[in-house]
Protein backbone atom coordinates (compact mmCIF):
# COMPACT_ATOMS: atom_id res chain seq x y z
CA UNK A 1 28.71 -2.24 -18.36
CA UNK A 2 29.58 0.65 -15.72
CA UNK A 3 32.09 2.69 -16.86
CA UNK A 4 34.53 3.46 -13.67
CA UNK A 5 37.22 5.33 -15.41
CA UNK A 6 34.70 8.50 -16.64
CA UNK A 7 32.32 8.39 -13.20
CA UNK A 8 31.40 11.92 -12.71
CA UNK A 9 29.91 12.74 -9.25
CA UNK A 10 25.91 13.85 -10.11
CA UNK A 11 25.46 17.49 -9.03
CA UNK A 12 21.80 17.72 -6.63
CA UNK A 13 18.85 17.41 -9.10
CA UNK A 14 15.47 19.51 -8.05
CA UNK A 15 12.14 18.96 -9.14
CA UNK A 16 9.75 21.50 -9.78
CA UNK A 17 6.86 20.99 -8.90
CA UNK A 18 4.36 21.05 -11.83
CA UNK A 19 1.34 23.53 -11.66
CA UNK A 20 -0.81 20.50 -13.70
CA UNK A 21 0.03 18.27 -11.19
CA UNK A 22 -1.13 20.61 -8.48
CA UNK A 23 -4.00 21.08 -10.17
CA UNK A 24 -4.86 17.48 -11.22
CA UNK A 25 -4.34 16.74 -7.50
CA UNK A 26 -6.78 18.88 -6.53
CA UNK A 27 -9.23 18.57 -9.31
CA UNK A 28 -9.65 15.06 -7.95
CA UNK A 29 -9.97 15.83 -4.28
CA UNK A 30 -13.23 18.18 -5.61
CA UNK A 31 -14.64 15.18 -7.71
CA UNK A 32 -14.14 12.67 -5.28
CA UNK A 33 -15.47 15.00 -2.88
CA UNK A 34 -18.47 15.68 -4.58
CA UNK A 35 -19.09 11.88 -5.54
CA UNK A 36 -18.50 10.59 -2.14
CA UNK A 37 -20.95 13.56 -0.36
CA UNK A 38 -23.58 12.07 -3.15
CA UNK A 39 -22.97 8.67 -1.96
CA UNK A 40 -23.12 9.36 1.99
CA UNK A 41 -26.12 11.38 1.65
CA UNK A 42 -27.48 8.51 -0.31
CA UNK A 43 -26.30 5.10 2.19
CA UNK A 44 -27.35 7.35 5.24
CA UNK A 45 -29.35 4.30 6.34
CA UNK A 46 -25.96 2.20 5.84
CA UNK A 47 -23.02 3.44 7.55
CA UNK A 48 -21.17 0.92 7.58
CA UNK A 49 -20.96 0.80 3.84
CA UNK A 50 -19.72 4.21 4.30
CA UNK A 51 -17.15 3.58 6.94
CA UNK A 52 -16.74 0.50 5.31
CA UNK A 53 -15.37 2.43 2.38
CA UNK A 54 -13.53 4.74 4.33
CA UNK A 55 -11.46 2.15 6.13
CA UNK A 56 -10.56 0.26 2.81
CA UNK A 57 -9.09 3.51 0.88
CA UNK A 58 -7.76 5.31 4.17
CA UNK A 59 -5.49 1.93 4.51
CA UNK A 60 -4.69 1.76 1.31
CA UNK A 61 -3.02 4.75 0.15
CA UNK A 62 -1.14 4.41 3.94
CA UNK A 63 -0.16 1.29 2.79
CA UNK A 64 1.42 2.74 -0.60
CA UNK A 65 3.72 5.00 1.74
CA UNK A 66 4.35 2.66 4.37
CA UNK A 67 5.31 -0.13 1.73
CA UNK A 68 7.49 2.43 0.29
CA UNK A 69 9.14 3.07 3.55
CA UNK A 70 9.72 -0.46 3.66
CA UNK A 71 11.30 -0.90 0.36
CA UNK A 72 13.96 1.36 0.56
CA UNK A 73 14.77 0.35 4.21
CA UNK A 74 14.84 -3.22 2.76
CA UNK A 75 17.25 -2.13 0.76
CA UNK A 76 19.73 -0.17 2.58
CA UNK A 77 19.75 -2.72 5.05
CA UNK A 78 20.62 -5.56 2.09
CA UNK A 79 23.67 -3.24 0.94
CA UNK A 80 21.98 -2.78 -2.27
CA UNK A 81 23.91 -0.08 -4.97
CA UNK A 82 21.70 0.30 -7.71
CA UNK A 83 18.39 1.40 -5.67
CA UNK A 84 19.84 5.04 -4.74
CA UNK A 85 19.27 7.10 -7.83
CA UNK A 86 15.65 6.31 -7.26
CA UNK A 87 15.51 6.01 -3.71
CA UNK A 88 13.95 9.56 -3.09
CA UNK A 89 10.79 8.34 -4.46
CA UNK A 90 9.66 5.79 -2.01
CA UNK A 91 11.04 8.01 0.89
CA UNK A 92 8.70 10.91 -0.15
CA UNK A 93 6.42 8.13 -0.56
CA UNK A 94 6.53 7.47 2.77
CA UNK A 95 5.77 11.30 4.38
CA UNK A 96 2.21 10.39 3.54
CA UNK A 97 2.00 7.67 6.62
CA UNK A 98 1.75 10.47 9.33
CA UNK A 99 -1.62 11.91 7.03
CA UNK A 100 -3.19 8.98 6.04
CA UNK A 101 -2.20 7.47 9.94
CA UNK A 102 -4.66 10.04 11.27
CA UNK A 103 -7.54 9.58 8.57
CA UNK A 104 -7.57 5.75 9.36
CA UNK A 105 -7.48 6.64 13.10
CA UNK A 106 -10.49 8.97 12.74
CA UNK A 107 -12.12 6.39 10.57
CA UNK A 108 -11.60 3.79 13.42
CA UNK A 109 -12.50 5.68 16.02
CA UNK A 110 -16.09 6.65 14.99
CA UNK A 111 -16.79 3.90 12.64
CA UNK A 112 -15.54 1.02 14.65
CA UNK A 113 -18.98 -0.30 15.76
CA UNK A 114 -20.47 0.05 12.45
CA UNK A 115 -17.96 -2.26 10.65
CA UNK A 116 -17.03 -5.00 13.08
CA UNK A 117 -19.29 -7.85 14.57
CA UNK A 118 -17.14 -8.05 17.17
CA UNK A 119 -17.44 -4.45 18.61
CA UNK A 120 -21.37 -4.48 19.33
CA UNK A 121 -22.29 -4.51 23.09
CA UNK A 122 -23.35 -7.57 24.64
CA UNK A 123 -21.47 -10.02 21.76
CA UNK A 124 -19.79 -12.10 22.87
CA UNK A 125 -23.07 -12.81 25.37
CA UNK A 126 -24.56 -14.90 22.29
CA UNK A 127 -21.21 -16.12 20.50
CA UNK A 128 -18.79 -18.00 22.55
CA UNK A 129 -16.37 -17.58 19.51
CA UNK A 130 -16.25 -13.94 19.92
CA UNK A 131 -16.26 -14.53 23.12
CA UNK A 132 -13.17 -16.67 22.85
CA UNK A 133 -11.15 -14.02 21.28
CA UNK A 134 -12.19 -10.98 23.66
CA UNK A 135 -8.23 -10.71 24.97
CA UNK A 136 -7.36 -9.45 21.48
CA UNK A 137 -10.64 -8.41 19.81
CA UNK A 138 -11.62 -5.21 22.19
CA UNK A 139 -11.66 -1.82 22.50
CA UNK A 140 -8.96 -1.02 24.62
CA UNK A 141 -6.57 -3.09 22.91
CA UNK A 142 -7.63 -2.37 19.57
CA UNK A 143 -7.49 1.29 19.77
CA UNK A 144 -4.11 0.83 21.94
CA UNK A 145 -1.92 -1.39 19.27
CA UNK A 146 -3.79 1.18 16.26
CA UNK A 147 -1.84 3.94 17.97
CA UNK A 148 0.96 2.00 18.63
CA UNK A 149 1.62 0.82 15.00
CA UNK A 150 1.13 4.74 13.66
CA UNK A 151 3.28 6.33 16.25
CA UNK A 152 5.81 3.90 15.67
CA UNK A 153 5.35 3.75 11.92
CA UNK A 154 5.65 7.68 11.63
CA UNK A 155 8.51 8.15 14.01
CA UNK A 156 10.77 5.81 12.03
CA UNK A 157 9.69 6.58 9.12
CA UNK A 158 10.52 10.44 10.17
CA UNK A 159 13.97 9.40 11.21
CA UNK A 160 15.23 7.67 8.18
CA UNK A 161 13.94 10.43 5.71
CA UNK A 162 15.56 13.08 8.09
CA UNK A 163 18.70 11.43 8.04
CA UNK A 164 18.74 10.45 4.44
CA UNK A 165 18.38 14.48 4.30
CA UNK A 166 21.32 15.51 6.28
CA UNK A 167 23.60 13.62 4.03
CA UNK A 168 23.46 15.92 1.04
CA UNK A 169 24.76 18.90 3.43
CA UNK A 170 26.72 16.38 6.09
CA UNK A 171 28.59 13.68 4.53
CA UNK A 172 29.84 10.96 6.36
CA UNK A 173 30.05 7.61 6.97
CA UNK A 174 28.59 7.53 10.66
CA UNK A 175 25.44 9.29 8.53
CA UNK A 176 25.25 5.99 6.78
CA UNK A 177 25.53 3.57 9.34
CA UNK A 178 22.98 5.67 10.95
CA UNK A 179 20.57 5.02 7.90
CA UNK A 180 21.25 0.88 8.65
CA UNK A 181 20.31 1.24 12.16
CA UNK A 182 16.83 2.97 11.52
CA UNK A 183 16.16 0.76 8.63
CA UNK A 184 16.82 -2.56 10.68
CA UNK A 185 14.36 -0.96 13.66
CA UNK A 186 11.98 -0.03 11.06
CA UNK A 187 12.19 -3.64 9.71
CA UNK A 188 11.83 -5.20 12.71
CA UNK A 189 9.12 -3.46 13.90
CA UNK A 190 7.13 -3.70 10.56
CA UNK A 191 8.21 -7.37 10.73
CA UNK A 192 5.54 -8.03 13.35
CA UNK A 193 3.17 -4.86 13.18
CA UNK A 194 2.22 -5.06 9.78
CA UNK A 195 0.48 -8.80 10.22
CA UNK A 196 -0.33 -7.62 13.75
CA UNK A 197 -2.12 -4.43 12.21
CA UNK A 198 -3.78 -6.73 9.54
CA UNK A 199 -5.26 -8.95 11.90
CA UNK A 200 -6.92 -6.14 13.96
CA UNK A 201 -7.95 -4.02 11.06
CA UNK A 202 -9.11 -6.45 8.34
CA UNK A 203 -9.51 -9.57 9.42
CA UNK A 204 -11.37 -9.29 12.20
CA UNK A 205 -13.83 -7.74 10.06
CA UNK A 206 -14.83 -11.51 9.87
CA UNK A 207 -13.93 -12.92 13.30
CA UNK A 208 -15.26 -16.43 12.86
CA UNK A 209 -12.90 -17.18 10.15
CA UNK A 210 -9.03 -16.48 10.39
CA UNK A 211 -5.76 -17.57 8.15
CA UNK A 212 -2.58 -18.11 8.66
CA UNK A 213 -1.50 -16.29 5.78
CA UNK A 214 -3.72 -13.59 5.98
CA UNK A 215 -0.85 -10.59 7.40
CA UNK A 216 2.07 -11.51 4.39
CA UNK A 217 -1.29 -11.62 1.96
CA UNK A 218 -1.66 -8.11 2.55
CA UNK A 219 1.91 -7.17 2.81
CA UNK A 220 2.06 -8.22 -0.82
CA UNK A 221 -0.91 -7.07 -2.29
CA UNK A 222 0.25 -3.60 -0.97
CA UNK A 223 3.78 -4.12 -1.71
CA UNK A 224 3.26 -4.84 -5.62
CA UNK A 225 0.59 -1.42 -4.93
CA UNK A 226 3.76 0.36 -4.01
CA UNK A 227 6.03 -0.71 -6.14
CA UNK A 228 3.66 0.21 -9.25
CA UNK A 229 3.47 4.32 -7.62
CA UNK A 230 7.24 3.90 -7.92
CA UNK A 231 7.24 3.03 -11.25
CA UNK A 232 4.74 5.18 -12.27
CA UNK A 233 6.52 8.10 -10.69
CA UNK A 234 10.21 7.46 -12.33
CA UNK A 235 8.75 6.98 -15.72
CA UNK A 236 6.94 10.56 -15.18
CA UNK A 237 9.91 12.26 -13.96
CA UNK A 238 11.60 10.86 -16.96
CA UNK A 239 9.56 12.26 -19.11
CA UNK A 240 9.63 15.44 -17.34
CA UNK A 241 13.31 15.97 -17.92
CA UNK A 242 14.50 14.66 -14.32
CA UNK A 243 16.17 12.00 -13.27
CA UNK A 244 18.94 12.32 -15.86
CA UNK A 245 21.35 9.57 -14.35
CA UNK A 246 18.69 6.85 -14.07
CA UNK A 247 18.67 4.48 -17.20
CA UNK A 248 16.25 1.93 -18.71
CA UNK A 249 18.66 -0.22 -16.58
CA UNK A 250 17.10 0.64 -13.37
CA UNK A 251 13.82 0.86 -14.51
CA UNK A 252 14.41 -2.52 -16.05
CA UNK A 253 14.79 -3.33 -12.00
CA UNK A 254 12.38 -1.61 -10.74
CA UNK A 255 9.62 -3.39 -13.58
CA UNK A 256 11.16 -6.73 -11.92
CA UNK A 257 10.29 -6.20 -8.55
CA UNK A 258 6.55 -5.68 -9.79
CA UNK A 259 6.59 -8.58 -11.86
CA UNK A 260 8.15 -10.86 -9.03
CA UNK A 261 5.57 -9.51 -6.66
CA UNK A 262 2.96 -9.81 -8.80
CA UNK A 263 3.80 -13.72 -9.19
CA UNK A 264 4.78 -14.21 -5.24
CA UNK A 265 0.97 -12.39 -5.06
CA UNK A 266 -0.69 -15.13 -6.99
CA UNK A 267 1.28 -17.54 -4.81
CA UNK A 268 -0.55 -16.54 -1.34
CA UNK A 269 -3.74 -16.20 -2.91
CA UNK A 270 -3.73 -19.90 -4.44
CA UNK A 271 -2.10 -21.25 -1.40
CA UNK A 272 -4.67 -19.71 0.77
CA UNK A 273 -7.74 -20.02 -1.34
CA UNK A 274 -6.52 -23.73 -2.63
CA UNK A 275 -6.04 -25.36 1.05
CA UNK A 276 -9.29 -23.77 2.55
CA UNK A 277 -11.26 -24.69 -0.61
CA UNK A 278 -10.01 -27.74 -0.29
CA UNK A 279 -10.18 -28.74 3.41
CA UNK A 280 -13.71 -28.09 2.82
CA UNK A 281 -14.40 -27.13 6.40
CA UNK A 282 -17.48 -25.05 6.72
CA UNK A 283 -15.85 -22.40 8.71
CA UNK A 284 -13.14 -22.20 6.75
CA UNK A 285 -14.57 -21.85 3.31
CA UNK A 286 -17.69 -19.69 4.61
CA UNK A 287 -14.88 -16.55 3.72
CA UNK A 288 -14.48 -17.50 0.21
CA UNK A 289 -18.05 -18.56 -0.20
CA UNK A 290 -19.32 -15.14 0.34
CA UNK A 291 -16.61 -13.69 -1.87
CA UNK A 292 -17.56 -16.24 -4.71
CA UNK A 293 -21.46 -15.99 -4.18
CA UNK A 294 -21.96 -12.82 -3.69
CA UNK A 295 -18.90 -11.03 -5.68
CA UNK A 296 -17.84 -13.57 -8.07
CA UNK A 297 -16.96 -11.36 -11.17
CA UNK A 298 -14.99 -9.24 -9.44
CA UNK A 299 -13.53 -12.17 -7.40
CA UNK A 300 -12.13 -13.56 -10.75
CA UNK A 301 -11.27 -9.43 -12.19
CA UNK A 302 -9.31 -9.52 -9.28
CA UNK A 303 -6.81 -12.02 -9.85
CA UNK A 304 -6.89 -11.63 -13.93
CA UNK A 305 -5.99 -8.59 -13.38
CA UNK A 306 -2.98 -8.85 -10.29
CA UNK A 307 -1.64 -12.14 -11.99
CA UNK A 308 -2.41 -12.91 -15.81
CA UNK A 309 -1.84 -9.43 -16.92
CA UNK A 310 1.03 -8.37 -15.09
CA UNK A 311 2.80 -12.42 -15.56
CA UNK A 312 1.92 -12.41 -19.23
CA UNK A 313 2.80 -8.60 -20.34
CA UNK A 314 6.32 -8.45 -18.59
CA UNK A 315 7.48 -11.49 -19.08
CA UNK A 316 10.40 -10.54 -21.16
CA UNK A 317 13.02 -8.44 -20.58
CA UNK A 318 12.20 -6.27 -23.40
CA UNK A 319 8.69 -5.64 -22.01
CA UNK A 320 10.12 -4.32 -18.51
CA UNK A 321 12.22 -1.39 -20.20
CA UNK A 322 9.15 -0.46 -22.01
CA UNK A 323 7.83 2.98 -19.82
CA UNK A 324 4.44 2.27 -21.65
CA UNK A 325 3.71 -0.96 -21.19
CA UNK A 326 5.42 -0.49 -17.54
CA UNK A 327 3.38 2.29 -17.07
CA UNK A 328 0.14 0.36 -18.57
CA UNK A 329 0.38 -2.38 -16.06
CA UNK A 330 1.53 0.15 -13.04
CA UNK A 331 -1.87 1.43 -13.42
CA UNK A 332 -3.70 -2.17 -13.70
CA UNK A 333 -1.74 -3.29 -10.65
CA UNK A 334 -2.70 -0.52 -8.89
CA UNK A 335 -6.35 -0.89 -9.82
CA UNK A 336 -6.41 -4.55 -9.24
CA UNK A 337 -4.86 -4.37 -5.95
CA UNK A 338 -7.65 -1.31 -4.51
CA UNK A 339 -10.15 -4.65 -5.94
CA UNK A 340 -8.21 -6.83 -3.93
CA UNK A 341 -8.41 -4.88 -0.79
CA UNK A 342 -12.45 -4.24 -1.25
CA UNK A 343 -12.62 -7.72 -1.52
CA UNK A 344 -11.01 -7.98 1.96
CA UNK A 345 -12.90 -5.34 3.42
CA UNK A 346 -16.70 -4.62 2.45
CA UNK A 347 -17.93 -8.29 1.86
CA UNK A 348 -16.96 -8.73 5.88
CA UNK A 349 -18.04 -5.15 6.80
CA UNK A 350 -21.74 -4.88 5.22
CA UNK A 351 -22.34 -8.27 6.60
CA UNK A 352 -21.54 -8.36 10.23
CA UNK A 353 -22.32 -5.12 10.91
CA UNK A 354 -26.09 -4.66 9.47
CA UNK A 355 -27.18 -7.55 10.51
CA UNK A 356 -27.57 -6.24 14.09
CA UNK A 357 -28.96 -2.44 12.77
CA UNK A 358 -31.42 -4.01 10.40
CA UNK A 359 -32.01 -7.30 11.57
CA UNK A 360 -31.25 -8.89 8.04
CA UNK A 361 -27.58 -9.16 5.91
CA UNK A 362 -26.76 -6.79 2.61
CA UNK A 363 -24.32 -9.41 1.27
CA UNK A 364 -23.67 -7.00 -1.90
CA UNK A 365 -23.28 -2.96 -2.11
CA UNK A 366 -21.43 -3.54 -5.33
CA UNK A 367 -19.09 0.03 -6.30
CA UNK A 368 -20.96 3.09 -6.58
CA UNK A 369 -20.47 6.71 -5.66
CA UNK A 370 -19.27 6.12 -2.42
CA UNK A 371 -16.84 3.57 -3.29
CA UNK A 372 -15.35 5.43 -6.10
CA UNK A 373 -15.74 9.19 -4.67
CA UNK A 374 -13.50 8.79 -1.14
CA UNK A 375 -10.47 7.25 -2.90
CA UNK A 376 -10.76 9.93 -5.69
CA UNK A 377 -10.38 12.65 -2.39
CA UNK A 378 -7.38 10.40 -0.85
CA UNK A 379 -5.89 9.75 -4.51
CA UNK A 380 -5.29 14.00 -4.59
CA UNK A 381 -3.94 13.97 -1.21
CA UNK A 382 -1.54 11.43 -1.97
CA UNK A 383 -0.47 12.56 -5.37
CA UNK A 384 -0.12 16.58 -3.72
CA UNK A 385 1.88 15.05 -0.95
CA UNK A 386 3.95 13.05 -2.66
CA UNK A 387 5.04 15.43 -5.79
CA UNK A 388 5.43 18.75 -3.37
CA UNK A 389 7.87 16.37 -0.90
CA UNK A 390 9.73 15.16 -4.00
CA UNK A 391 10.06 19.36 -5.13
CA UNK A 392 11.78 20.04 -1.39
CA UNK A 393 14.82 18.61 -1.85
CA UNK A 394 17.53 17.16 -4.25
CA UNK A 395 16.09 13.88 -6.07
CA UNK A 396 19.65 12.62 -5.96
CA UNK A 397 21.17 11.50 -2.48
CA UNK A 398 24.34 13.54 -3.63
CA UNK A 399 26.71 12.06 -0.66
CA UNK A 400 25.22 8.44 -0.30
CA UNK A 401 28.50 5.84 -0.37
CA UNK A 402 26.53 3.80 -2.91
CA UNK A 403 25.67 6.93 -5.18
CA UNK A 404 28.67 6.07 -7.52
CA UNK A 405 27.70 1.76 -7.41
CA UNK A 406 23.76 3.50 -8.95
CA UNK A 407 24.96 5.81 -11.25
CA UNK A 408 27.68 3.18 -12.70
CA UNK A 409 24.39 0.46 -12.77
CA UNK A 410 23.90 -2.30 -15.68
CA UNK A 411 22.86 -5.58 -16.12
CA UNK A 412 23.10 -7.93 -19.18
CA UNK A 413 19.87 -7.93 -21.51
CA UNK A 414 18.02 -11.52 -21.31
């Protein structure tokens, strides 16, 4: 139970930016750098299982911090109390969109024709579906609605953290209601760019097949991705000596939003697998018949380990205030979900793209040094970025209305 009549107001908390984390950062930006230079100079006859790579990781870790971005704006624009003591975390979270924004533009930009059928010259000459979808698969509008989603994604983004900020020196209501008014414009506009941005990037990496649930399948496979950094963060702060205020309560919540996501995950990816599986219609299923021909152990990895493992571990109550086995499936989730977004990406972008620069299909590149080495280098980045945002300013929103609702935070054990 909260206990109103002792509430003390928390005084600013800073973090200090570990020199092992600094280091660890950058000890894997020099692996992953040497890995991935072994595996370019090795798949120089394959680029577009290099850019292939490239776009999978440089999306992923964007997604982290945009998803992060989103959770916190979900939640100031639901009125929610308890989120605020941790709510620093997915907003530094979210400084790594501008960074990883320009990566996956330069990755676009001079890797587009190597990973997407639809992008060679002359296409849609010798497929009239391609052909069919020219208004929205080309150049000009592809590059045009990229920029669009990172320019708006980074502006918004910028303007909620910045005014989060000016709280802790600038109290004041109108500061809040500020706060609601970027979040619901941030909302919106993620509302239709992230499916938008889905469709474009990933799916039309195989543009004779499409779903309907393809942009919220990705929204949750990144949003359970997101929520496991933010777990893994709190419980490493906490056993750093920081957050002081937040209890096993809130990371009793914060384990529950992984868990439900993790099951609402499992939910998309039976629906859509199920009714295309089932429909049996050769266009339909030719997706998942590459997936399960061609990469069926990690096709079944994949969902052991984003469904069974998660579902079965934190189940109970107990389990969820656990920061070990928390932590344990944080890091499972976060490997199962990178799985589930090679699966979406390098099955489609080996395939459609060699066949016209070697006049046959690689159907299988499997993981090697390229696929391991890049997100090693963008792992660093994000883990630098994150931690030396998080040691700029207070960890606590000092003057946020709802500060006292957090602190004060407790739900009945199941």
């Amino acid at each position: 139970m909260g206990h109103h009549n002792h509430y003390v107001r928390p005084e600013p908390e800073h973090y200090k930016m570990n020199p092992k984390v600094k280091t660890f950062s950058i000890i894997l930006m020099i692996v992953g750098l040497v890995l991935f230079g072994i595996g370019v100079f090795t798949n120089m006859d394959n680029p577009s299982r290099i850019f292939g790579t490239m776009l999978h990781n440089s999306y992923f870790f964007l997604g982290i911090g945009l998803l992060g971005c989103f959770y916190v704006c979900a939640q100031t624009v639901g009125y929610s109390g308890w989120v605020h003591l941790i709510a620093r975390i997915p907003e530094a979270m979210a400084r790594v969109i501008p960074v990883f924004g320009i990566i996956l533009a330069l990755v676009l930009v001079f890797g587009w024709r190597h990973v997407y059928e639809w992008a060679h010259i002359g296409i849609e000459e010798t497929d009239a579906l391609i052909a069919g979808k020219k208004g929205f698969l080309n150049g000009t509008f592809f590059f045009g609605a990229t920029a669009v989603y990172l320019v708006l994604w980074t502006v918004l983004s910028h303007l909620f953290r910045k005014n989060s900020l000016s709280m802790d020196t600038d109290p004041g209501y109108d500061k809040y209601v500020k706060s609601k008014k970027i979040a619901m414009t941030f909302l919106f506009v993620f509302g239709i760019s992230s499916s938008t941005a889905m469709w474009h990037w990933f799916m039309s990496l195989d543009p004779h097949w499409f779903s309907t649930l393809y942009g919220w399948y990705c929204f949750i496979s990144m949003f359970v991705a997101s929520l496991a950094v933010m777990n893994l963060t709190v419980i490493y702060l906490k056993s750093q000596g920081y957050l002081k205020y937040v209890t096993e309560e809130h990371q009793h919540d914060l384990g529950k939003w992984m868990f439900a996501f993790s099951v609402a995950w499992a939910y998309l990816w039976f629906s859509q697998f199920m009714l295309i599986w089932y429909g049996n219609i050769p266009e339909e299923t030719i997706y998942f018949c590459e997936r399960f021909d061609h990469y069926r152990y990690l096709f079944f990895l994949n969902f052991f380990i984003n469904f069974p493992l998660p579902f079965l571990v934190l189940m109970t109550a107990r389990a969820k205030r656990s920061p070990k086995l928390v932590g344990f499936i944080a890091v499972m989730v976060l490997i199962g979900h990178w799985l589930d977004f090679y699966l979406l990406t390098m099955p489609g972008a080996i395939k459609s793209a060699h066949i016209y620069e070697h006049g046959h299909q690689v159907l299988n590149v499997g993981i090697g040094f390229t696929e391991i080495g890049f997100p090693l280098i963008l792992a660093g980045l994000f883990i630098y970025i994150l931690f030396s945002t998080l040691a700029k300013h207070s960890l606590i929103p000092v003057n946020h209305p709802f500060l006292r609702q957090s602190v004060e935070h407790a739900t009945h054990s199941i």
